[in-house]
Protein backbone atom coordinates (compact mmCIF):
# COMPACT_ATOMS: atom_id res chain seq x y z
CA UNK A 1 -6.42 1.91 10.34
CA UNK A 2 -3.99 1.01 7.61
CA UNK A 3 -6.43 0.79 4.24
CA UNK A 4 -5.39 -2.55 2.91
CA UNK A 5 -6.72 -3.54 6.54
CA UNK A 6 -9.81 -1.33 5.89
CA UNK A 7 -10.69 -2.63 2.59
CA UNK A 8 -9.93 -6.38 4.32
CA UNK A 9 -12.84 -5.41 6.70
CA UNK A 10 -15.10 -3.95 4.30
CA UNK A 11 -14.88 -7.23 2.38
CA UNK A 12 -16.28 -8.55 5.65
CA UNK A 13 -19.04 -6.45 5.56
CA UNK A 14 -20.02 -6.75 2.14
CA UNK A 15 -20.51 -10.29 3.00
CA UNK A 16 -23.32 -8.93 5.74
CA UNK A 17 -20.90 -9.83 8.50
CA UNK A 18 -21.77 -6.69 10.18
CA UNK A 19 -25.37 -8.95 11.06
CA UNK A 20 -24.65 -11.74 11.24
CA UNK A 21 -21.36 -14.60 11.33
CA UNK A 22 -20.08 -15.17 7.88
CA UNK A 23 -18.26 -18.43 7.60
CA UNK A 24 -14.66 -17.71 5.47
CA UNK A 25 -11.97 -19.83 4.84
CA UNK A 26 -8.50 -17.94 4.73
CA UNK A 27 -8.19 -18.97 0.89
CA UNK A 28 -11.43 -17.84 -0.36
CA UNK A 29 -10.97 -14.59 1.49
CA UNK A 30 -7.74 -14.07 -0.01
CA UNK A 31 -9.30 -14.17 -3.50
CA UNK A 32 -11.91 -12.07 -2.09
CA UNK A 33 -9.23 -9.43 -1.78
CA UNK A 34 -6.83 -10.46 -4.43
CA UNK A 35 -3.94 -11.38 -2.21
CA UNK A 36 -2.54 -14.67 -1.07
CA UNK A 37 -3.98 -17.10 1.44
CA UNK A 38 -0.82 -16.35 3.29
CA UNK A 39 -1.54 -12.66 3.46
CA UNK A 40 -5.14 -13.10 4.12
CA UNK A 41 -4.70 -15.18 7.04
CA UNK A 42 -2.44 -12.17 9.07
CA UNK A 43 -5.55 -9.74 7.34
CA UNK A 44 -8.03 -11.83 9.69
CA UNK A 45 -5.26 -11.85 12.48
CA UNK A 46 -4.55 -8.17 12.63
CA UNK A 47 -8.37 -7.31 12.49
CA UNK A 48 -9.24 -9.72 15.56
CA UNK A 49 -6.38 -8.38 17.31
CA UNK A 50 -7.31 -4.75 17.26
CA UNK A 51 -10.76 -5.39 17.96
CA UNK A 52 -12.15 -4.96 14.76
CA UNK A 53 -13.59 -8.51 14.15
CA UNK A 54 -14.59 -11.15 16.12
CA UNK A 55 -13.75 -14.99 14.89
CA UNK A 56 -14.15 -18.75 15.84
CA UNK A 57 -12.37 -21.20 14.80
CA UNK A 58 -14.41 -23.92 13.31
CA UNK A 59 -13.54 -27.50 11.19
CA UNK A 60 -15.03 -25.93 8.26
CA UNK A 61 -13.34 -22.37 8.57
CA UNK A 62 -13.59 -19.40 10.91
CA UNK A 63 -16.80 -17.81 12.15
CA UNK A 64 -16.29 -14.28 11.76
CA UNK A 65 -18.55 -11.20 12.65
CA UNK A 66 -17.41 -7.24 12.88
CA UNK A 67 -17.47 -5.75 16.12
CA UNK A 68 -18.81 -2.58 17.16
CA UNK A 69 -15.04 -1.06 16.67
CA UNK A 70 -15.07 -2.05 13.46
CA UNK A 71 -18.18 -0.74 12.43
CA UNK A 72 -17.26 2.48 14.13
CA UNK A 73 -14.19 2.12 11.48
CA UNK A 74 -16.63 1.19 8.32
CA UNK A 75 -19.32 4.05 9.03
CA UNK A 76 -18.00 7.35 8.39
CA UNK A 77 -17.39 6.16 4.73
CA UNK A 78 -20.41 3.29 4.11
CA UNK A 79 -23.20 4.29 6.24
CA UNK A 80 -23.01 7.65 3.98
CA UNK A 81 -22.02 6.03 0.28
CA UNK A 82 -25.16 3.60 1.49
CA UNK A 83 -28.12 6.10 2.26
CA UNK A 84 -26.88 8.05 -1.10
CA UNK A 85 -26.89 4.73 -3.54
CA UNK A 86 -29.09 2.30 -2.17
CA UNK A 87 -31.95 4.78 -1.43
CA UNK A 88 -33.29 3.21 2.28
CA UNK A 89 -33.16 -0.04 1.03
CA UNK A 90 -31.47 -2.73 2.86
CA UNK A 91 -29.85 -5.12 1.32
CA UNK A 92 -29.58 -9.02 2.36
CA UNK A 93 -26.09 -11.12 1.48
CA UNK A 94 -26.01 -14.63 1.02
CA UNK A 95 -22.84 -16.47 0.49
CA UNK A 96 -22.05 -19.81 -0.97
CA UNK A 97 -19.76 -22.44 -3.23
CA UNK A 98 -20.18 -23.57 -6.89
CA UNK A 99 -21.19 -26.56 -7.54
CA UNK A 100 -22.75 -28.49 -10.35
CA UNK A 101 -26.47 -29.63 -10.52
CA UNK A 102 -28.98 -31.26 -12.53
CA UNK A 103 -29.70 -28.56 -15.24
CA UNK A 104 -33.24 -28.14 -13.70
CA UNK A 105 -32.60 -23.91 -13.83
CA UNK A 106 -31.57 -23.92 -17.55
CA UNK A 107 -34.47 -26.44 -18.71
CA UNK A 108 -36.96 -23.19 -16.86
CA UNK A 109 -34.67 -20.58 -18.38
CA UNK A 110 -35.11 -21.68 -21.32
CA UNK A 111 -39.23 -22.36 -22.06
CA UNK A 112 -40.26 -19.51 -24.17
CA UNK A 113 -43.49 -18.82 -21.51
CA UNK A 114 -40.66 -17.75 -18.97
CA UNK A 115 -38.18 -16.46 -21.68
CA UNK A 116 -39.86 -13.42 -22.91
CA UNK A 117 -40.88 -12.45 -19.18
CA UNK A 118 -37.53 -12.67 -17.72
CA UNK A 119 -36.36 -10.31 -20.33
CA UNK A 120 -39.43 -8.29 -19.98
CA UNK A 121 -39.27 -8.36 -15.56
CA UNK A 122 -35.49 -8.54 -14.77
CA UNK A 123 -33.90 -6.30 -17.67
CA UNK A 124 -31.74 -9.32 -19.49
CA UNK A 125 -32.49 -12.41 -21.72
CA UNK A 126 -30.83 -15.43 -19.09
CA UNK A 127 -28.03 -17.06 -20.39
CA UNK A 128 -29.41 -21.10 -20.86
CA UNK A 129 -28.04 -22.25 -17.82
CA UNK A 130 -28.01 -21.30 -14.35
CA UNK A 131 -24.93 -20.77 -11.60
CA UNK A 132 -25.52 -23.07 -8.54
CA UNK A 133 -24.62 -22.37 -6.01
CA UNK A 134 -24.76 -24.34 -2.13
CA UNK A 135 -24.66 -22.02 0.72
CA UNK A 136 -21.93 -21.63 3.31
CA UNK A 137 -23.31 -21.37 6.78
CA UNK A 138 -26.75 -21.88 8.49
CA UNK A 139 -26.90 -17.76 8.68
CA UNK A 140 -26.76 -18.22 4.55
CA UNK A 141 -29.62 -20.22 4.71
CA UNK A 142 -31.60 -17.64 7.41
CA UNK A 143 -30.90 -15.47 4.62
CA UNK A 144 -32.40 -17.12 1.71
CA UNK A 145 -35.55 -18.05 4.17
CA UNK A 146 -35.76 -14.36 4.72
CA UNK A 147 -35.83 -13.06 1.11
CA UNK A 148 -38.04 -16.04 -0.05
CA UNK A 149 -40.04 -14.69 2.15
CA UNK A 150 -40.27 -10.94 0.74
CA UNK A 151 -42.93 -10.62 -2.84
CA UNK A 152 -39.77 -10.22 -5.42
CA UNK A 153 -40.90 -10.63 -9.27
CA UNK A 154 -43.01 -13.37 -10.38
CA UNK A 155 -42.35 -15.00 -13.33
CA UNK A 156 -46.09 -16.16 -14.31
CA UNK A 157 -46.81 -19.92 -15.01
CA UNK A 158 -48.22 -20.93 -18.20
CA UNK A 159 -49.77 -23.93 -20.01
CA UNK A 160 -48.65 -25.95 -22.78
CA UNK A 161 -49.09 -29.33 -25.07
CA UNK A 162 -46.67 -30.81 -22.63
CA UNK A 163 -47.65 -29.77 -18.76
CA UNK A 164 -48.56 -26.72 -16.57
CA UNK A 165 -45.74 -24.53 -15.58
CA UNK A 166 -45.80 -22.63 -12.08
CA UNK A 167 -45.06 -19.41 -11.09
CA UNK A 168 -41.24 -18.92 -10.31
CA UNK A 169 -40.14 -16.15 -7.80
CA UNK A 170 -37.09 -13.82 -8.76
CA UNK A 171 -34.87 -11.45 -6.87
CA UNK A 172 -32.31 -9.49 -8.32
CA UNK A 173 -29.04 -9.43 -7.20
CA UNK A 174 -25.44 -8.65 -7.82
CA UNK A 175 -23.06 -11.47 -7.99
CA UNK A 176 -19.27 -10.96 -6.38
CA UNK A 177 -20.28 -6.98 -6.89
CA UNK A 178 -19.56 -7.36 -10.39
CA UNK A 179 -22.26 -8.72 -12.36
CA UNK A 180 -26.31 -8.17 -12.14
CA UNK A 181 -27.76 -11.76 -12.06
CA UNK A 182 -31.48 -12.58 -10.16
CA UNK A 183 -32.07 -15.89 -7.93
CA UNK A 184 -34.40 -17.79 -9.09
CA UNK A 185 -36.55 -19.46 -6.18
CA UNK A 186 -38.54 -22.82 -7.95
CA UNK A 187 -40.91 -24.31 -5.98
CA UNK A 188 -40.29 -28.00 -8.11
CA UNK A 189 -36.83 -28.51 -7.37
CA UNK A 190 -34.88 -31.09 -6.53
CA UNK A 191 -32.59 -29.17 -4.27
CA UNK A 192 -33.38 -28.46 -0.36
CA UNK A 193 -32.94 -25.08 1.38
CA UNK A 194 -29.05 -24.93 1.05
CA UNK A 195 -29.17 -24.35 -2.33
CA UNK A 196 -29.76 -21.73 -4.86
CA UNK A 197 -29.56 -21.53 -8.64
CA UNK A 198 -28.64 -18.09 -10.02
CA UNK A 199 -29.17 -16.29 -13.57
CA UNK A 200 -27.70 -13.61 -15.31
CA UNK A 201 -26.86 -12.32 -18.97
CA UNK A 202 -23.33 -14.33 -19.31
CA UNK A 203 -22.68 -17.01 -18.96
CA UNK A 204 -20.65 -16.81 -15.58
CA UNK A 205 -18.46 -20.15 -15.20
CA UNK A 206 -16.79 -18.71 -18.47
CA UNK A 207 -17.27 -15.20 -18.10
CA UNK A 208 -15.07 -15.09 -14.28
CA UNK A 209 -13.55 -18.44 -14.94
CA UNK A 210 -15.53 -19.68 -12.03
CA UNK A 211 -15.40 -23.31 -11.64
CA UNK A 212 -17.33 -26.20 -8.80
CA UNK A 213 -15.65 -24.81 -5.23
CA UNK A 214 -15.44 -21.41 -6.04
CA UNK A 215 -16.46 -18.80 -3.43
CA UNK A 216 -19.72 -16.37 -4.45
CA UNK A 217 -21.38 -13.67 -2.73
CA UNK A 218 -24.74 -12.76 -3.63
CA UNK A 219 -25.76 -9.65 -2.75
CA UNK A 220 -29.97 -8.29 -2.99
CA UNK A 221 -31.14 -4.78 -1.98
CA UNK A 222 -34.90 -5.02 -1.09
CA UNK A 223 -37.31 -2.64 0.44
């Protein structure tokens, strides 16, 4: 396999289409693998044509899952990188488009009860703000039911002169395999089960130059 078709596929799989249909649009994959929209597009053709992927063509983009072949094609070098680095843990992707919201994340992120522990639990002081982020297919939101489902940090609740705070629910994640961020899961939101709201040290919109529409791609490694 030529590697620019490779590394096209193992773009694919780093979005967990190797479990599951990842829902792509042939401009956000293109940025995905710094090349045009144009040259993405024949990427996702020559892939489906030699059996690699499979795809569906859908009003919102192409439905797109990796095929036995093309696992066959990803294993020799990821299945082996994977048991060295990620130490039996599996990890869980969840995929999604910028948007802007309310500001309920960075009016948490910022009380001083949750402050000191999400320095303390998660490694980083949060930037005041959070990245949020509405997810792409219903597989995205499978996703995010199955890791809200797992223990992941808790951020205790506390009291003050103004109300009682809950207990908030982190996982820790890596955002576009660049940048170590956590998802923070509130249970007082706003928001239904499409969306997420996402913290990390920078502040990311600035940071990646990553504006409302932009593509993301979460990625958490759990036990």
């Amino acid at each position: 396999m030529d590697g620019k078709l490779w590394f096209a596929l193992f773009e694919i799989f780093k979005m967990g289409g190797h479990s599951r249909q990842v829902l792509l649009g042939t401009d956000d994959f293109g940025k995905l693998c710094g090349e045009s929209q144009q040259t993405a597009s024949r990427r996702l053709s020559q892939l489906a044509a030699g059996g690699y992927i499979t795809r569906e063509l859908t009003p919102k983009g192409q439905n797109i899952t990796i095929t036995d072949r093309g696992m066959e094609a990803l294993r020799e070098v990821y299945a082996a990188l994977g048991a060295c680095f990620e130490g039996g843990r599996r990890a869980i992707f969840i995929n999604g488009s910028v948007f802007s919201g309310f500001g309920e994340g960075a009016y948490y992120v910022t009380k001083g009860g949750y402050k000191e522990q999400f320095s303390e639990k998660l490694g980083f002081t949060p930037f005041p703000g959070t990245l949020n982020i509405k997810l792409k297919s219903i597989d995205d939101i499978k996703a995010r039911k199955e890791l809200e489902a797992l223990p992941g940090i808790t951020i205790k609740g506390f009291v003050n002169g103004e109300r009682t705070y809950g207990d908030v629910k982190c996982f820790k994640v890596t955002i576009n395999d660049a940048e170590e961020g956590a998802i923070l899961m509130i249970h007082r939101t706003h928001y239904g089960q499409d969306v997420i709201e996402v913290i990390a040290k920078d502040q990311l919109r600035k940071k990646y130059g990553i504006k409302d529409g932009d593509f993301v791609r979460l990625k958490a490694l759990v036990e």
